[in-house]
C-alpha atoms as a PDB file:
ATOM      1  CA  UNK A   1     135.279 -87.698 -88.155  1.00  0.00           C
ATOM      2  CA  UNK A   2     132.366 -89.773 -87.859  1.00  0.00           C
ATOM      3  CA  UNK A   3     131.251 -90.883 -84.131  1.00  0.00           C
ATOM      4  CA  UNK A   4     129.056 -88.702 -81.264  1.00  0.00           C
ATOM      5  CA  UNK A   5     130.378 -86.960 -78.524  1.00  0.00           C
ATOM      6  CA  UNK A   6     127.414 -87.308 -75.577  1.00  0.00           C
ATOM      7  CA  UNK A   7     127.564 -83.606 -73.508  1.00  0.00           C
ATOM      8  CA  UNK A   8     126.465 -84.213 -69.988  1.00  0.00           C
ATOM      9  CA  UNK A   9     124.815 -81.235 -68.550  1.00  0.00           C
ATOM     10  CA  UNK A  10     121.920 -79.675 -66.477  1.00  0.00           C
ATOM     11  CA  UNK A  11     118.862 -80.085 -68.154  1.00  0.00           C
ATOM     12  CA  UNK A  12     118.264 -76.129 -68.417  1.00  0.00           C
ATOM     13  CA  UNK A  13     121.577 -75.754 -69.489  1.00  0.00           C
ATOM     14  CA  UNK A  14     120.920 -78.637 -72.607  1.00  0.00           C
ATOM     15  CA  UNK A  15     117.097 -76.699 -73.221  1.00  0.00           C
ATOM     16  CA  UNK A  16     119.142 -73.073 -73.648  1.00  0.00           C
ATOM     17  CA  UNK A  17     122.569 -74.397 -75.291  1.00  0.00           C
ATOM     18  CA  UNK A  18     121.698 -77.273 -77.322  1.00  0.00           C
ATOM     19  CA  UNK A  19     120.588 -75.480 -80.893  1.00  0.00           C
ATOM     20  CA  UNK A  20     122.946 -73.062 -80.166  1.00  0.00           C
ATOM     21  CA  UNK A  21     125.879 -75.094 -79.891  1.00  0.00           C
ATOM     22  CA  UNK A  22     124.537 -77.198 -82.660  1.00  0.00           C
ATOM     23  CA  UNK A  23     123.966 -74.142 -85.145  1.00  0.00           C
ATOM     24  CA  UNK A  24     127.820 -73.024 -84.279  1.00  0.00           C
ATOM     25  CA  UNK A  25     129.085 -76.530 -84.815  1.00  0.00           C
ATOM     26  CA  UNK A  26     127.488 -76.851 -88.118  1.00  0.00           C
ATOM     27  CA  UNK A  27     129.099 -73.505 -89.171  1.00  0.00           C
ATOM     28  CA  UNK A  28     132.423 -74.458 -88.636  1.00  0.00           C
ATOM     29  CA  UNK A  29     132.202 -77.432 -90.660  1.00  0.00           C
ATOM     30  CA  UNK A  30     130.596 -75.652 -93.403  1.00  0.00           C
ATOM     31  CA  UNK A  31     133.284 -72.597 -93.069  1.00  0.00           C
ATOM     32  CA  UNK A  32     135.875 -75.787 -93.405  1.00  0.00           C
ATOM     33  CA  UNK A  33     134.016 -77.208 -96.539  1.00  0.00           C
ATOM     34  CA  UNK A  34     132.918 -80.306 -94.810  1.00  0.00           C
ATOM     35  CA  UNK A  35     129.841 -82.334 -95.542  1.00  0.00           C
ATOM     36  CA  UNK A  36     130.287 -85.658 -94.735  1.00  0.00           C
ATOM     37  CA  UNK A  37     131.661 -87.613 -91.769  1.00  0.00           C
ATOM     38  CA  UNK A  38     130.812 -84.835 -89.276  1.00  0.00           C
ATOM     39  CA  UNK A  39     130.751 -85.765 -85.406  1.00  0.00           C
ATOM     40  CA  UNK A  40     127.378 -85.629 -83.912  1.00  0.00           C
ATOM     41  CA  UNK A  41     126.673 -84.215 -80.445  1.00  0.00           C
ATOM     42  CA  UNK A  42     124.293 -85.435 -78.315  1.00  0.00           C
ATOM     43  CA  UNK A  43     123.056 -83.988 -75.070  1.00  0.00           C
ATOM     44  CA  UNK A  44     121.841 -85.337 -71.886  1.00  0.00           C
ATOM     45  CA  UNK A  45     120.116 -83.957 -68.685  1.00  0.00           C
ATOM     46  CA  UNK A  46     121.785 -84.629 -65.610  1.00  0.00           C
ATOM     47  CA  UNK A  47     118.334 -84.018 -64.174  1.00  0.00           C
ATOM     48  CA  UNK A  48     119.837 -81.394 -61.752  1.00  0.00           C
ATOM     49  CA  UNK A  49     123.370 -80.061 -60.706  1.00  0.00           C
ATOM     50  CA  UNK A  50     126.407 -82.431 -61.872  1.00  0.00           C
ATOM     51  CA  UNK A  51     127.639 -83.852 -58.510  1.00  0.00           C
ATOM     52  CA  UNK A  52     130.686 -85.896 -58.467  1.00  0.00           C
ATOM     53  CA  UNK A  53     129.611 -89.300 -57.538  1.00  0.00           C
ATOM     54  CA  UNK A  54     128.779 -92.953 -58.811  1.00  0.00           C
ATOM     55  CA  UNK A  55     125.780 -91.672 -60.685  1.00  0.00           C
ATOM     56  CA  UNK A  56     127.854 -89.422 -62.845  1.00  0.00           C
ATOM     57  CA  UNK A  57     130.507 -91.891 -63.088  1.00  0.00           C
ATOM     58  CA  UNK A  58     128.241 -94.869 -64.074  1.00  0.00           C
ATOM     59  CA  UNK A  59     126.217 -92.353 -66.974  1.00  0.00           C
ATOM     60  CA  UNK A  60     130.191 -91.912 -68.399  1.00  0.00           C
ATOM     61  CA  UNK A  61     130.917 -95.153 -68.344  1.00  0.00           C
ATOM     62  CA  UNK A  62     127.625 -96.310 -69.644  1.00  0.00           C
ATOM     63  CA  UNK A  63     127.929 -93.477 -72.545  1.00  0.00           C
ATOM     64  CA  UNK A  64     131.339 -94.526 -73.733  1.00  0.00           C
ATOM     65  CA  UNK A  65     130.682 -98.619 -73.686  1.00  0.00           C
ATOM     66  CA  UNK A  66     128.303 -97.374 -76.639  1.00  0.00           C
ATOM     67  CA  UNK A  67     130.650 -97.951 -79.216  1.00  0.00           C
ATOM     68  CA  UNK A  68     129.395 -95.180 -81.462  1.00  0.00           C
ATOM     69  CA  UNK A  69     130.581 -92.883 -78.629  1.00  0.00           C
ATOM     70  CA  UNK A  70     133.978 -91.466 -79.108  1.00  0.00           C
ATOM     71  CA  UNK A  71     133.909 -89.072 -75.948  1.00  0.00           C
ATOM     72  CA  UNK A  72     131.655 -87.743 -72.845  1.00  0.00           C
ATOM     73  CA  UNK A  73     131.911 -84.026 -72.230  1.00  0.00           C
ATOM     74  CA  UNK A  74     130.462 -82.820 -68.895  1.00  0.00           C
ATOM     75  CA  UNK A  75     129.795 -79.383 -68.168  1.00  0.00           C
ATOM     76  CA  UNK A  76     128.843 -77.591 -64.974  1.00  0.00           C
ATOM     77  CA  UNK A  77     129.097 -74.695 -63.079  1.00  0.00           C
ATOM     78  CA  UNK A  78     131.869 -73.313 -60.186  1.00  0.00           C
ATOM     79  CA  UNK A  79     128.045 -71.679 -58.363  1.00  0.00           C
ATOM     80  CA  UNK A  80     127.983 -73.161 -55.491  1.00  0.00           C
ATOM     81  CA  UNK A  81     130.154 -75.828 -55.141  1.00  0.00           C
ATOM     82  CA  UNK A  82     132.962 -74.967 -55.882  1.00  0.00           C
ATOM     83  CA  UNK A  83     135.911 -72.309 -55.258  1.00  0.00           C
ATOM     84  CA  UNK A  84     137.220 -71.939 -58.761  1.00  0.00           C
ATOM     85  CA  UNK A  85     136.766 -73.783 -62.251  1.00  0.00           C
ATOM     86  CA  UNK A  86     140.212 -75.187 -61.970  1.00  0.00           C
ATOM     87  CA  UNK A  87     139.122 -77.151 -58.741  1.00  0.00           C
ATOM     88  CA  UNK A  88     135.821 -77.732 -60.090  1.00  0.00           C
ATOM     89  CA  UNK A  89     137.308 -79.499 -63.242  1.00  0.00           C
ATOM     90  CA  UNK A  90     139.588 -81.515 -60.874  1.00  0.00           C
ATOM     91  CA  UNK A  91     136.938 -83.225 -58.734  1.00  0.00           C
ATOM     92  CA  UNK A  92     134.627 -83.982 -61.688  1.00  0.00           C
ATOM     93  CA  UNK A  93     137.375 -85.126 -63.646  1.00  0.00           C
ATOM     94  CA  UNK A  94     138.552 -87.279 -60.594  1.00  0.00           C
ATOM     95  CA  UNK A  95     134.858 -89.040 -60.506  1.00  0.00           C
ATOM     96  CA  UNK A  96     135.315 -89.862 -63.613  1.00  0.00           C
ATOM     97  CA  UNK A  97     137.991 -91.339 -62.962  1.00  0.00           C
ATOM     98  CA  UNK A  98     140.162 -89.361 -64.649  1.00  0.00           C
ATOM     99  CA  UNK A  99     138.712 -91.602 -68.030  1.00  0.00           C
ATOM    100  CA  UNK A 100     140.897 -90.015 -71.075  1.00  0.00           C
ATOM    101  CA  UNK A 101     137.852 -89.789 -73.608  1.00  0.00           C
ATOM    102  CA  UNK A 102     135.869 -87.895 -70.730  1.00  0.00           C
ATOM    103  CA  UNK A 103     136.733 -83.789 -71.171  1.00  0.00           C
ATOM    104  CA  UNK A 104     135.394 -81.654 -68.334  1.00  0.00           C
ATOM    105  CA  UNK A 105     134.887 -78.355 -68.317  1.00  0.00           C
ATOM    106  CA  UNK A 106     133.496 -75.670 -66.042  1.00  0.00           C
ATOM    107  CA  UNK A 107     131.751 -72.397 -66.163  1.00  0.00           C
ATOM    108  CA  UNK A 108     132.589 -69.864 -63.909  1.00  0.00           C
ATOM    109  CA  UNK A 109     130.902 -68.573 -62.178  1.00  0.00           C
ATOM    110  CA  UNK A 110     127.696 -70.285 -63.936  1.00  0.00           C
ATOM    111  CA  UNK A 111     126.695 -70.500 -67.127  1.00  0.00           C
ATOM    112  CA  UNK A 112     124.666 -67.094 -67.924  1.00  0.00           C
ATOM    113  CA  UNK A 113     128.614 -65.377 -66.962  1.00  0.00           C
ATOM    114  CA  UNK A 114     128.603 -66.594 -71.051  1.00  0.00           C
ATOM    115  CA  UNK A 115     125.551 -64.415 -71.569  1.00  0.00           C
ATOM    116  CA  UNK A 116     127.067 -60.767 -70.629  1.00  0.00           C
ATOM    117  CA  UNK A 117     129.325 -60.714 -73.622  1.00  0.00           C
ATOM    118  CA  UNK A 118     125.914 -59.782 -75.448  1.00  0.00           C
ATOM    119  CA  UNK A 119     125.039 -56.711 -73.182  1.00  0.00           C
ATOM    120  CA  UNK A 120     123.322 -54.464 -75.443  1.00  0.00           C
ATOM    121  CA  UNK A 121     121.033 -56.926 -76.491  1.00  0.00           C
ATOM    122  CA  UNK A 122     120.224 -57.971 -72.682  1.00  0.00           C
ATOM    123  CA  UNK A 123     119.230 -54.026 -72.310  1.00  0.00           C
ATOM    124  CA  UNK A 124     117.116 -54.310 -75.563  1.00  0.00           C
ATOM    125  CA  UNK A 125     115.228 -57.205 -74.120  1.00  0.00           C
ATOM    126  CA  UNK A 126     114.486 -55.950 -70.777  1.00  0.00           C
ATOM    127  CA  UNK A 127     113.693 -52.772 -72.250  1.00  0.00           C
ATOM    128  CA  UNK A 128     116.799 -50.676 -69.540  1.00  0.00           C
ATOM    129  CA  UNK A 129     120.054 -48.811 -70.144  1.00  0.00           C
ATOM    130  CA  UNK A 130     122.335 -50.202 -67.324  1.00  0.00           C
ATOM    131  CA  UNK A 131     126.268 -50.510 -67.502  1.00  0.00           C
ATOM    132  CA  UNK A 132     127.608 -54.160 -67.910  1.00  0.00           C
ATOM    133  CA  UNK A 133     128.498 -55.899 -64.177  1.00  0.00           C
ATOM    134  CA  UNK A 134     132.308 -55.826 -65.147  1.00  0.00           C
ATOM    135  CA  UNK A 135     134.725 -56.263 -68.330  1.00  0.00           C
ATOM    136  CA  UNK A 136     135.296 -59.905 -67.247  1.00  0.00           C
ATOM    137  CA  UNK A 137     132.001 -61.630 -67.441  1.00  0.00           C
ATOM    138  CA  UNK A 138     133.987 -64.660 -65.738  1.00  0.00           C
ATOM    139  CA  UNK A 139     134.591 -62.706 -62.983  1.00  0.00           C
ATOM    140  CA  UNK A 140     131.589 -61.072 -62.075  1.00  0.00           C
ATOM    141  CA  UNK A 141     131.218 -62.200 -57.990  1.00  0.00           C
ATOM    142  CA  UNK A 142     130.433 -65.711 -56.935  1.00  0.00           C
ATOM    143  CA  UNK A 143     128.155 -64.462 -54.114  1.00  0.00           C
ATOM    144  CA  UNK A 144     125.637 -62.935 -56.377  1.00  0.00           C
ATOM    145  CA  UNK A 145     126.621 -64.906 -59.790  1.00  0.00           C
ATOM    146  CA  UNK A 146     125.071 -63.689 -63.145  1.00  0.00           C
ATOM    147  CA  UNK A 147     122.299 -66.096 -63.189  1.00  0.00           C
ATOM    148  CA  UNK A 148     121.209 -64.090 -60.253  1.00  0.00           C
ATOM    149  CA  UNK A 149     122.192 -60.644 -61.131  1.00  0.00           C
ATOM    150  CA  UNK A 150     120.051 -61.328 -64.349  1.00  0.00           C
ATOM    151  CA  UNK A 151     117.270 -62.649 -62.855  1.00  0.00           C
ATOM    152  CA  UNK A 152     116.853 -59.278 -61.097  1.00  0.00           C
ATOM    153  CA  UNK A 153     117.437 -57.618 -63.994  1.00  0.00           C
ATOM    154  CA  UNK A 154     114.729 -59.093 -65.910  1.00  0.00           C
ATOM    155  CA  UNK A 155     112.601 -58.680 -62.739  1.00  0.00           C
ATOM    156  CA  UNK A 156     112.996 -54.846 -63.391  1.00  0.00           C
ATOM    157  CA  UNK A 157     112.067 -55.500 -66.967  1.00  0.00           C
ATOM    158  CA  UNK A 158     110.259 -52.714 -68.477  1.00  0.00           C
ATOM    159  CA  UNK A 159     107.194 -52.138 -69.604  1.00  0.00           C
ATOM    160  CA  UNK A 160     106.393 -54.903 -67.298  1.00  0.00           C
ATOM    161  CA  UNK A 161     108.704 -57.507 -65.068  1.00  0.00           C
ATOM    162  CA  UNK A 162     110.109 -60.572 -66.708  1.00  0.00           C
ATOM    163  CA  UNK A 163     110.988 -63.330 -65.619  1.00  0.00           C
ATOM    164  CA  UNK A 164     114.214 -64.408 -66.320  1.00  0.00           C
ATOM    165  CA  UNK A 165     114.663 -68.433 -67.192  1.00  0.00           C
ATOM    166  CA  UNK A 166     117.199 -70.138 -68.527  1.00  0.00           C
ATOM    167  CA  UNK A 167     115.590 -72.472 -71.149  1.00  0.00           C
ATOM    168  CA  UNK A 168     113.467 -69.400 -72.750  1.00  0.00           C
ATOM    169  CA  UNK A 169     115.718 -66.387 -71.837  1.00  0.00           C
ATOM    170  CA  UNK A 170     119.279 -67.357 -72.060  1.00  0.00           C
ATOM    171  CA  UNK A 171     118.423 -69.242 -75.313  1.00  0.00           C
ATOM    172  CA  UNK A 172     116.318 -65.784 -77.019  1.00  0.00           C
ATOM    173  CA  UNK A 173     119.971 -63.925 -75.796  1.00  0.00           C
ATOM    174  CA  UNK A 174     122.281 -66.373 -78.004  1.00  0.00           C
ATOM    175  CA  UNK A 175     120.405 -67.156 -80.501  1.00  0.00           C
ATOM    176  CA  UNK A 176     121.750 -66.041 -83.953  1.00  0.00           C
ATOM    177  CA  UNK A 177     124.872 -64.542 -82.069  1.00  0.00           C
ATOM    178  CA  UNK A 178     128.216 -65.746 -82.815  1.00  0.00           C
ATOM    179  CA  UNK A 179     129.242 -67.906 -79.657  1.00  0.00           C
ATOM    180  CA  UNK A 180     133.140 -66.792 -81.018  1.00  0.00           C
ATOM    181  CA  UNK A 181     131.875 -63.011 -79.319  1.00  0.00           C
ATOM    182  CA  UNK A 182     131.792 -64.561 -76.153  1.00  0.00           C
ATOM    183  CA  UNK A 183     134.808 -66.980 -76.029  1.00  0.00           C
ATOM    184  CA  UNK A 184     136.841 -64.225 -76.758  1.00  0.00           C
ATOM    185  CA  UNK A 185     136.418 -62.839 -73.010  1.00  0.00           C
ATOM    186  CA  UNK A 186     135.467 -66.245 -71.419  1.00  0.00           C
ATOM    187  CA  UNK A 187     138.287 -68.631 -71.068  1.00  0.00           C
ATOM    188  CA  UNK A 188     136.427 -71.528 -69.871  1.00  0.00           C
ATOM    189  CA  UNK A 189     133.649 -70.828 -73.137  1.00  0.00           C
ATOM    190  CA  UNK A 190     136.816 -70.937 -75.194  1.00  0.00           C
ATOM    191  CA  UNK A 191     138.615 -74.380 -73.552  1.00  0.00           C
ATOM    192  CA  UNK A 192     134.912 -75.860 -73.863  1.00  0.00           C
ATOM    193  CA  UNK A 193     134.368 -74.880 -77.766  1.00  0.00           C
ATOM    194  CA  UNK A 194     137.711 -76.157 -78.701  1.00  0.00           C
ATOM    195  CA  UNK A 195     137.455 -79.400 -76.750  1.00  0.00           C
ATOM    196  CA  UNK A 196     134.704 -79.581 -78.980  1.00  0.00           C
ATOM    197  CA  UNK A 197     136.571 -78.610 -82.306  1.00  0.00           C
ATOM    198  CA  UNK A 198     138.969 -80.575 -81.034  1.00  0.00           C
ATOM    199  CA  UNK A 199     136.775 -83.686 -81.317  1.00  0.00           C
ATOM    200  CA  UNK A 200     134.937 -82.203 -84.600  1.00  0.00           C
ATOM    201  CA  UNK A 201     138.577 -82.474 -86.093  1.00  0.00           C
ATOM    202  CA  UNK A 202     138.099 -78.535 -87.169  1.00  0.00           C
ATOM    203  CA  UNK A 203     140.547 -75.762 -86.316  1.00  0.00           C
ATOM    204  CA  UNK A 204     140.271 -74.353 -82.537  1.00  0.00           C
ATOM    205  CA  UNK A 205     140.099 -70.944 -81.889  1.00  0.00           C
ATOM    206  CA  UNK A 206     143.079 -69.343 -80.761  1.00  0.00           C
END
């Protein structure tokens, strides 16, 4: 399965994902016995929010004329412009236009919503006992999304305030924590993995 798959994304989203997502990756090919011909991700910064124009659609097309390339995977966030990941994933999709080997996916609300699956260590961190902001971390409201429900959290820190930022924060919350935790109550985390498995030729998750 030899080839890269390029991940488009914010570059705070790359800085706090990127060894995570490569660590998990890595374990699923070992888990499958493989040690050769494994896809390689690569990541690259947006340089700010993923907007559906020529600029995105001219980095896809410029990604996938490489011909070591095998697919472009662009991630973003529903916060703020959009109404729902489903219409989110249609308009990027749609600048891309609609290119097959270009998989879009979506966090909803934003990406830290992937974060609350690993509550009791958020509370360790910031040194509080609080109860989670709902079951559904994917559905915790779009008016005051996670990244900013956490970043008053963290703000609240004890013994002193934090401050909460993506690259340093979100990545101390998922690292060594099995992604798998938080697919398993996020939807889009799920679609997004196994587009990736998908790609990796290794089992998705079910």
């Amino acid at each position: 399965m030899s080839g890269r798959v390029v991940v488009i994304c914010e570059g705070q989203t790359e800085a706090a994902f990127r060894q995570v997502l490569l660590d998990y990756l890595g374990r699923k090919y070992d888990q499958a016995g493989v040690k050769d011909d494994r896809l390689g991700l690569s990541f690259r910064s947006a340089k700010g929010k993923i907007k559906p124009d020529a600029r995105l659609r001219a980095d896809i097309e410029t990604h996938l004329a490489n011909p070591d390339v095998k697919a472009v995977v662009v991630l973003s966030d529903v916060y703020p412009d959009y109404s729902s990941a489903a219409e989110g994933k249609r308009v990027l999709q749609a600048a891309a236009d609609n290119e097959g080997r270009c998989f879009v996916h979506v966090a909803c609300h934003d990406f830290e919503a992937w974060l609350l699956p690993y509550w009791d260590k958020i509370c360790r961190i910031v040194g509080q006992s609080r109860k989670p902001f709902g079951a559904n971390p994917e559905t915790v409201n779009d008016t005051k999304p996670p990244a900013h429900r956490l970043a008053e959290l963290y703000g609240a820190a004890k013994p002193r305030p934090k401050k909460y930022t993506k690259p340093s924060q979100a990545y101390s919350i998922l690292k060594g924590e099995d992604l798998e935790v938080s697919a398993n109550v996020c939807p889009e985390l799920k679609s997004f993995l196994n587009t990736v498995l998908r790609l990796a030729g290794l089992k998705e998750l079910q």
